[in-house]
PDB file of N, CA and C in Angstrom:
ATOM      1  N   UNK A   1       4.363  18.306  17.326  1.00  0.00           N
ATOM      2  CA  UNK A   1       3.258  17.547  16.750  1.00  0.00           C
ATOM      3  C   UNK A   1       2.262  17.198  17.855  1.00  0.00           C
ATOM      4  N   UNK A   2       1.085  17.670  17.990  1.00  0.00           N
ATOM      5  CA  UNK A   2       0.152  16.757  18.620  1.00  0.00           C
ATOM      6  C   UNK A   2      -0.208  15.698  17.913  1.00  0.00           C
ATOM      7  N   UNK A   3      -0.597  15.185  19.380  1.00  0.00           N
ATOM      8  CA  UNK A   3      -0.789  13.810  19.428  1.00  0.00           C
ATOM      9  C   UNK A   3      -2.091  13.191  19.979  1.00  0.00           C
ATOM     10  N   UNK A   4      -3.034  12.495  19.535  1.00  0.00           N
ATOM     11  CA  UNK A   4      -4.107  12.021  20.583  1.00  0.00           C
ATOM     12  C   UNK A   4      -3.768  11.232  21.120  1.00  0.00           C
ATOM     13  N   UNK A   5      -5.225  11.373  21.908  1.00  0.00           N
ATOM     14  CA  UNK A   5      -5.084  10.651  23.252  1.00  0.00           C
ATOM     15  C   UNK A   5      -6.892   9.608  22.817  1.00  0.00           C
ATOM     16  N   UNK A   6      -6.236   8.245  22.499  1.00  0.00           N
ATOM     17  CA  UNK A   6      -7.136   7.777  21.423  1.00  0.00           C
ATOM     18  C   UNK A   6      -7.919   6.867  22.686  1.00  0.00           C
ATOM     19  N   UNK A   7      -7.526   6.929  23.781  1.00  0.00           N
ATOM     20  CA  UNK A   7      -8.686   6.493  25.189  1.00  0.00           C
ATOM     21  C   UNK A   7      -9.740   7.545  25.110  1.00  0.00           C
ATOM     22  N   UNK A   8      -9.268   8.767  25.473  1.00  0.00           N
ATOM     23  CA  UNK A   8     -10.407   9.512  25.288  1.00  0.00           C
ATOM     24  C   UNK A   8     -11.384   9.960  24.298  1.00  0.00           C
ATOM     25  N   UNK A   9     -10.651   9.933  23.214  1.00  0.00           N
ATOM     26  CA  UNK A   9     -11.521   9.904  21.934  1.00  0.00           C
ATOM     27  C   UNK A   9     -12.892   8.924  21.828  1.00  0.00           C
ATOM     28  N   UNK A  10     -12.046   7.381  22.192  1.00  0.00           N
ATOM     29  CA  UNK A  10     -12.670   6.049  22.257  1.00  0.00           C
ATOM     30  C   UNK A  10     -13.824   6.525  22.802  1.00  0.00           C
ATOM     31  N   UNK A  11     -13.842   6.805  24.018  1.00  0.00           N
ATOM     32  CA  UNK A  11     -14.749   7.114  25.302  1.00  0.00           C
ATOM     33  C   UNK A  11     -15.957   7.905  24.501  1.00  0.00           C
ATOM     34  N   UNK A  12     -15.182   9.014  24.182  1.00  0.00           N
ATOM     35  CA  UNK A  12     -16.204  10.099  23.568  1.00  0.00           C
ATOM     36  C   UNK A  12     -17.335   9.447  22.749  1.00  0.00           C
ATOM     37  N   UNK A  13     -16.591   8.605  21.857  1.00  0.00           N
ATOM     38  CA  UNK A  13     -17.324   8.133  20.411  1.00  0.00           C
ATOM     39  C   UNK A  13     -18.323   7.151  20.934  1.00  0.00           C
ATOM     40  N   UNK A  14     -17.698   6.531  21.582  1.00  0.00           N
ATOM     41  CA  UNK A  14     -18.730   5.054  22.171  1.00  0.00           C
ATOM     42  C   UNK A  14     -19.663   5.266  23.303  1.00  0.00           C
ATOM     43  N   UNK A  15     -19.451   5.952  23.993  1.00  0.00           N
ATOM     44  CA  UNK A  15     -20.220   6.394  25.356  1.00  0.00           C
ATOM     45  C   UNK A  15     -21.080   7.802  24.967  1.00  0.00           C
ATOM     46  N   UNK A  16     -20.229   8.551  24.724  1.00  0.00           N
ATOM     47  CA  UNK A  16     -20.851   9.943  24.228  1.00  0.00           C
ATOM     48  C   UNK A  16     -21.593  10.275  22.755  1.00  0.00           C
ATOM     49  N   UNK A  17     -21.287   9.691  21.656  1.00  0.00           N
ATOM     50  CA  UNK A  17     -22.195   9.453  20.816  1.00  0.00           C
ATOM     51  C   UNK A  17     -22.612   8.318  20.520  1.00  0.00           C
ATOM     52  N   UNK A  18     -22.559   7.451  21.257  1.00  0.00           N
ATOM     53  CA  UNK A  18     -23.029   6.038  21.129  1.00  0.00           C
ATOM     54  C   UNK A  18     -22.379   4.979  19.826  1.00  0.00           C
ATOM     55  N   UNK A  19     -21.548   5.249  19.224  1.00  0.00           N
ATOM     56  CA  UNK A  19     -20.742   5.235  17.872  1.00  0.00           C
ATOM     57  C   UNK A  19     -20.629   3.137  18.618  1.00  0.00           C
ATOM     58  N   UNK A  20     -20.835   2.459  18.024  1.00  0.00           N
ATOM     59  CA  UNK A  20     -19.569   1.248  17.927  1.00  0.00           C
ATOM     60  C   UNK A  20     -18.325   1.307  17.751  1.00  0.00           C
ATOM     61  N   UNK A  21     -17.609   0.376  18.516  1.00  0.00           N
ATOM     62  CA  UNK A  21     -16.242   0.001  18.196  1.00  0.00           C
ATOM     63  C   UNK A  21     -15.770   0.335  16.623  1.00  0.00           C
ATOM     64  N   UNK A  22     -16.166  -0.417  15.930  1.00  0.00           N
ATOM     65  CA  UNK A  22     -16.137  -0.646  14.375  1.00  0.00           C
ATOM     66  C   UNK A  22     -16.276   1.087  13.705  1.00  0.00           C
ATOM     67  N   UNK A  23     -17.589   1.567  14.389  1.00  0.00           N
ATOM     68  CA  UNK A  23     -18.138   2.639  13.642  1.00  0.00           C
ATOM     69  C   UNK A  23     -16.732   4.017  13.940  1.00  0.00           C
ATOM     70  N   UNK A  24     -16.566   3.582  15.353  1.00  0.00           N
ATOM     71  CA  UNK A  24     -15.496   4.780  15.745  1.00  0.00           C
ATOM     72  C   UNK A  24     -14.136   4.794  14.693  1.00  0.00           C
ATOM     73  N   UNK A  25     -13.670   3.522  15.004  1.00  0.00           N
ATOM     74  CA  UNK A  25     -12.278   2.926  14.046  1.00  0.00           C
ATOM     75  C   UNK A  25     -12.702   3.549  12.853  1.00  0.00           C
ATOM     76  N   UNK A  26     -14.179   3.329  11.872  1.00  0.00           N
ATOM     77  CA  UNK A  26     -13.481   3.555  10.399  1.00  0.00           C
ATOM     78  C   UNK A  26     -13.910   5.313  10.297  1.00  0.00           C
ATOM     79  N   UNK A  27     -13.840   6.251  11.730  1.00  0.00           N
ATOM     80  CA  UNK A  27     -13.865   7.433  11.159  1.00  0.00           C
ATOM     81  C   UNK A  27     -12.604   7.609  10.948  1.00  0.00           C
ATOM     82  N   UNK A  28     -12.671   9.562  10.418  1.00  0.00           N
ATOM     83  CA  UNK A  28     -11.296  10.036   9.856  1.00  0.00           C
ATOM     84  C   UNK A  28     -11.600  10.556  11.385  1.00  0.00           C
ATOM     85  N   UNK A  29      -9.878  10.987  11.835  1.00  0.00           N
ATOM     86  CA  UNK A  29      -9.918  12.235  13.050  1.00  0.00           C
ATOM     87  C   UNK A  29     -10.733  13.448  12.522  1.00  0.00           C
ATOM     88  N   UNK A  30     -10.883  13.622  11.218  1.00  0.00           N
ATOM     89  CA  UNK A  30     -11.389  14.966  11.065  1.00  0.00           C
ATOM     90  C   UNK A  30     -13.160  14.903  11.191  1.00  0.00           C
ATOM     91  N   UNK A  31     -13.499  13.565  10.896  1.00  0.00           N
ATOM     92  CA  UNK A  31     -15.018  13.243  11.008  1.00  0.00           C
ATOM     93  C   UNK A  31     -15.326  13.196  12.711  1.00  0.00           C
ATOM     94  N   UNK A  32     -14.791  12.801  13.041  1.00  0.00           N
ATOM     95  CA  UNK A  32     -14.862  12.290  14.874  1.00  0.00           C
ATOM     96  C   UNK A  32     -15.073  14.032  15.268  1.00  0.00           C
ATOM     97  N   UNK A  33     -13.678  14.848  14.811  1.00  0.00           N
ATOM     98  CA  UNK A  33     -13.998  16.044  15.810  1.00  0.00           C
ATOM     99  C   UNK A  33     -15.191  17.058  15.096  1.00  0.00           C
ATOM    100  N   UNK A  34     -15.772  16.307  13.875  1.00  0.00           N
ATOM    101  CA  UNK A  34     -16.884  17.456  13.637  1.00  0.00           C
ATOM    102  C   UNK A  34     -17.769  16.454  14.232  1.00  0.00           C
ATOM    103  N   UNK A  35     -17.670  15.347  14.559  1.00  0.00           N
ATOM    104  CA  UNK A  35     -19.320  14.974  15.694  1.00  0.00           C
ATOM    105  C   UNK A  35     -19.490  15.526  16.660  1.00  0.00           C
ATOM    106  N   UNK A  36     -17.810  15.707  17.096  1.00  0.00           N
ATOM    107  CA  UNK A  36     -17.511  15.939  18.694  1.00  0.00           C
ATOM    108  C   UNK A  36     -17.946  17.775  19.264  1.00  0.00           C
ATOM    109  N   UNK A  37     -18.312  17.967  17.792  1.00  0.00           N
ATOM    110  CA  UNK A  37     -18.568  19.710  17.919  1.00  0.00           C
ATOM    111  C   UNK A  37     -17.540  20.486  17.430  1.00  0.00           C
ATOM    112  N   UNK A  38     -16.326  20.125  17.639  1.00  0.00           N
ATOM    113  CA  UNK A  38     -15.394  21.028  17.488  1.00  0.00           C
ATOM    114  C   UNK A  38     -15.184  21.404  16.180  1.00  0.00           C
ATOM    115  N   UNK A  39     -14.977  22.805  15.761  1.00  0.00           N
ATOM    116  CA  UNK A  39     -15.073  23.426  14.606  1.00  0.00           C
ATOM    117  C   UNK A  39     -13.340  24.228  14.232  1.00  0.00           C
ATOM    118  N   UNK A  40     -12.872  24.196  13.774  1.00  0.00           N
ATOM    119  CA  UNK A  40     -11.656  24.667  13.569  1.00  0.00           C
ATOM    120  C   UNK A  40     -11.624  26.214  12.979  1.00  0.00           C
ATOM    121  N   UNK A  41     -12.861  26.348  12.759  1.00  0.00           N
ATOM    122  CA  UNK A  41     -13.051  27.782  12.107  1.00  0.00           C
ATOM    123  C   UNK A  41     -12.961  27.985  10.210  1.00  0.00           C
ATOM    124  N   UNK A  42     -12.788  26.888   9.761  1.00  0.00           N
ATOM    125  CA  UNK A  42     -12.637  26.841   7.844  1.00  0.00           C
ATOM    126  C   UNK A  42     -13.785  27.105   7.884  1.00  0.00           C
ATOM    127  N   UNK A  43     -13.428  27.661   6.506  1.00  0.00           N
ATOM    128  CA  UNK A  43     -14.756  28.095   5.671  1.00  0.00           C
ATOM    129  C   UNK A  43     -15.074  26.502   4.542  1.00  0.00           C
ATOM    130  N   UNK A  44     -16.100  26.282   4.605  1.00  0.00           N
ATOM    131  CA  UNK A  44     -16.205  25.042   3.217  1.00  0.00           C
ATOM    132  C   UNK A  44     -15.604  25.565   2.256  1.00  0.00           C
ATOM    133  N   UNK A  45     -15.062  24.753   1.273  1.00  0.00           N
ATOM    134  CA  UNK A  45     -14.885  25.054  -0.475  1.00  0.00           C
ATOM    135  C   UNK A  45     -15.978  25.141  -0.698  1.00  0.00           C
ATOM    136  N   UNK A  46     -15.732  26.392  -1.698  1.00  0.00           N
ATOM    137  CA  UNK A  46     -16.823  27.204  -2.384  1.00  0.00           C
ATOM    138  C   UNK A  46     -16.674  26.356  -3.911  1.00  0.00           C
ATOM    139  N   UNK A  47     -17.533  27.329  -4.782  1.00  0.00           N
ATOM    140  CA  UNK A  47     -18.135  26.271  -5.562  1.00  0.00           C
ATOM    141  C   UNK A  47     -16.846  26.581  -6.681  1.00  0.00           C
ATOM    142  N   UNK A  48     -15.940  27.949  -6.249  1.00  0.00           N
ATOM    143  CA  UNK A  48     -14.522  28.496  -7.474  1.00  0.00           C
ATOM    144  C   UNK A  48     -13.634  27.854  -7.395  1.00  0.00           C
ATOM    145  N   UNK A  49     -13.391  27.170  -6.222  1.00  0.00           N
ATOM    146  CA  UNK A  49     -12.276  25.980  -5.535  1.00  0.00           C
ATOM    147  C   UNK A  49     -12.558  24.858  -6.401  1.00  0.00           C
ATOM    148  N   UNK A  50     -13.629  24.363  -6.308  1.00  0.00           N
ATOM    149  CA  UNK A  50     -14.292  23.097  -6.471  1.00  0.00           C
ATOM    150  C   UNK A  50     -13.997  23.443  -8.349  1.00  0.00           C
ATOM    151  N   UNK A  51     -14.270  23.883  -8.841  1.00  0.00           N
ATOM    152  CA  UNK A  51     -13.680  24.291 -10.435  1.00  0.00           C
ATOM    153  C   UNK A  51     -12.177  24.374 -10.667  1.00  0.00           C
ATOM    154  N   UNK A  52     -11.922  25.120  -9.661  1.00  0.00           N
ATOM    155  CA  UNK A  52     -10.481  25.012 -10.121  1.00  0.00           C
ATOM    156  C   UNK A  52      -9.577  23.701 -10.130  1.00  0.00           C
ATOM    157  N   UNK A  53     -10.298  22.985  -9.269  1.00  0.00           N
ATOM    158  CA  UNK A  53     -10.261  21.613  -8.691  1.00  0.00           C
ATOM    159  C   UNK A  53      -9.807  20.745  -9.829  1.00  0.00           C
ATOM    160  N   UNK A  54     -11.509  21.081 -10.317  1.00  0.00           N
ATOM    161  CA  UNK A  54     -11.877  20.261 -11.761  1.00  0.00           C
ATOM    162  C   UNK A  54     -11.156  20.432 -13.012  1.00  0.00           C
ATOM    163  N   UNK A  55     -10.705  21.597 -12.845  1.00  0.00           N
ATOM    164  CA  UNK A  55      -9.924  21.710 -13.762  1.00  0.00           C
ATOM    165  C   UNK A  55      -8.688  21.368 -14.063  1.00  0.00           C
ATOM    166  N   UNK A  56      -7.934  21.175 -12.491  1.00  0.00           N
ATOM    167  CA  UNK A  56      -6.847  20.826 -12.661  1.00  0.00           C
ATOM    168  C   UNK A  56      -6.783  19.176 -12.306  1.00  0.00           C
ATOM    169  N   UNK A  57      -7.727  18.455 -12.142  1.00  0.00           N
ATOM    170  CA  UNK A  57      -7.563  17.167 -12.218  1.00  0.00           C
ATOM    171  C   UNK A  57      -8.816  16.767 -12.274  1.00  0.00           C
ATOM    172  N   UNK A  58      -9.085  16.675 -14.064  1.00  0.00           N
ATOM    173  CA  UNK A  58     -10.633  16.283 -14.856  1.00  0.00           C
ATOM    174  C   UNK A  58     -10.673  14.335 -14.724  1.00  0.00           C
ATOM    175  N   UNK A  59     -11.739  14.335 -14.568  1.00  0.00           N
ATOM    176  CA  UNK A  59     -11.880  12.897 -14.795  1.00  0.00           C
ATOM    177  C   UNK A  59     -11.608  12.292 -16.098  1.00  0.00           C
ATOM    178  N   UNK A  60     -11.333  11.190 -16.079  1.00  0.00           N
ATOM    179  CA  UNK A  60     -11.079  10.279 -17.053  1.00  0.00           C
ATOM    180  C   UNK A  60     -12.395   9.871 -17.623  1.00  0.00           C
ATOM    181  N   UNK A  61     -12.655  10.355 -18.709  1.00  0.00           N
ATOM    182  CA  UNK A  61     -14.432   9.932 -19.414  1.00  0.00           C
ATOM    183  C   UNK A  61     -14.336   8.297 -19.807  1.00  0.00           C
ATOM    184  N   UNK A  62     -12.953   7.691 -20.033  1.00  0.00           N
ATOM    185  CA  UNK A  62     -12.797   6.250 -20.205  1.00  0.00           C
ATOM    186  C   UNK A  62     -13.637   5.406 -19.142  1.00  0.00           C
ATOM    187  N   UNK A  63     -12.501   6.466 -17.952  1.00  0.00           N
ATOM    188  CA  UNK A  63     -12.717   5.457 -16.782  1.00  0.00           C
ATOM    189  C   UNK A  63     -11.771   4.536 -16.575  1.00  0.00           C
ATOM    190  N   UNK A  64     -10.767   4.263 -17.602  1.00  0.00           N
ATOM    191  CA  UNK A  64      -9.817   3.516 -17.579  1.00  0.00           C
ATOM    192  C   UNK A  64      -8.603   3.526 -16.759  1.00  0.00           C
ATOM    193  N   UNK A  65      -8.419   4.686 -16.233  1.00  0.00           N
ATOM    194  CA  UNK A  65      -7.174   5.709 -15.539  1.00  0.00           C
ATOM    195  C   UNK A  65      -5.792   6.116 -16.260  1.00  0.00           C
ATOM    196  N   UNK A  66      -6.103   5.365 -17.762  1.00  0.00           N
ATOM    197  CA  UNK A  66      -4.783   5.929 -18.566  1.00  0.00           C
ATOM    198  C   UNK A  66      -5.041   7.383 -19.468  1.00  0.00           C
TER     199      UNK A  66
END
């Protein structure tokens, strides 16, 4: 399992993109390393994903969640 190294991250976010304390904390790791540049190589969900998506878990038109 890696593991960060959440000094350097810190550093990055606050010094290197100027981020706040606060602002750094409420990213995801996955938001931080697309500021940070780093790209993992995914392709976005396309728009057949995003349907199949929908299809398999439609919203509730209530709104109620039952």
């Amino acid at each position: 399992m890696q593991r960060f190294d959440w000094g350097i991250l810190l550093r990055a976010g606050v010094r290197g993109l100027g981020l706040k304390p606060r602002e750094f904390w409420d990213l995801t790791p996955v938001e931080l390393r697309l500021m940070l540049g780093e790209d993992n190589g995914a392709a976005p969900m396309g728009r057949a994903r995003l349907d199949e998506l929908l299809s398999a878990f439609p919203d509730d038109a209530k709104g109620d969640g039952s």
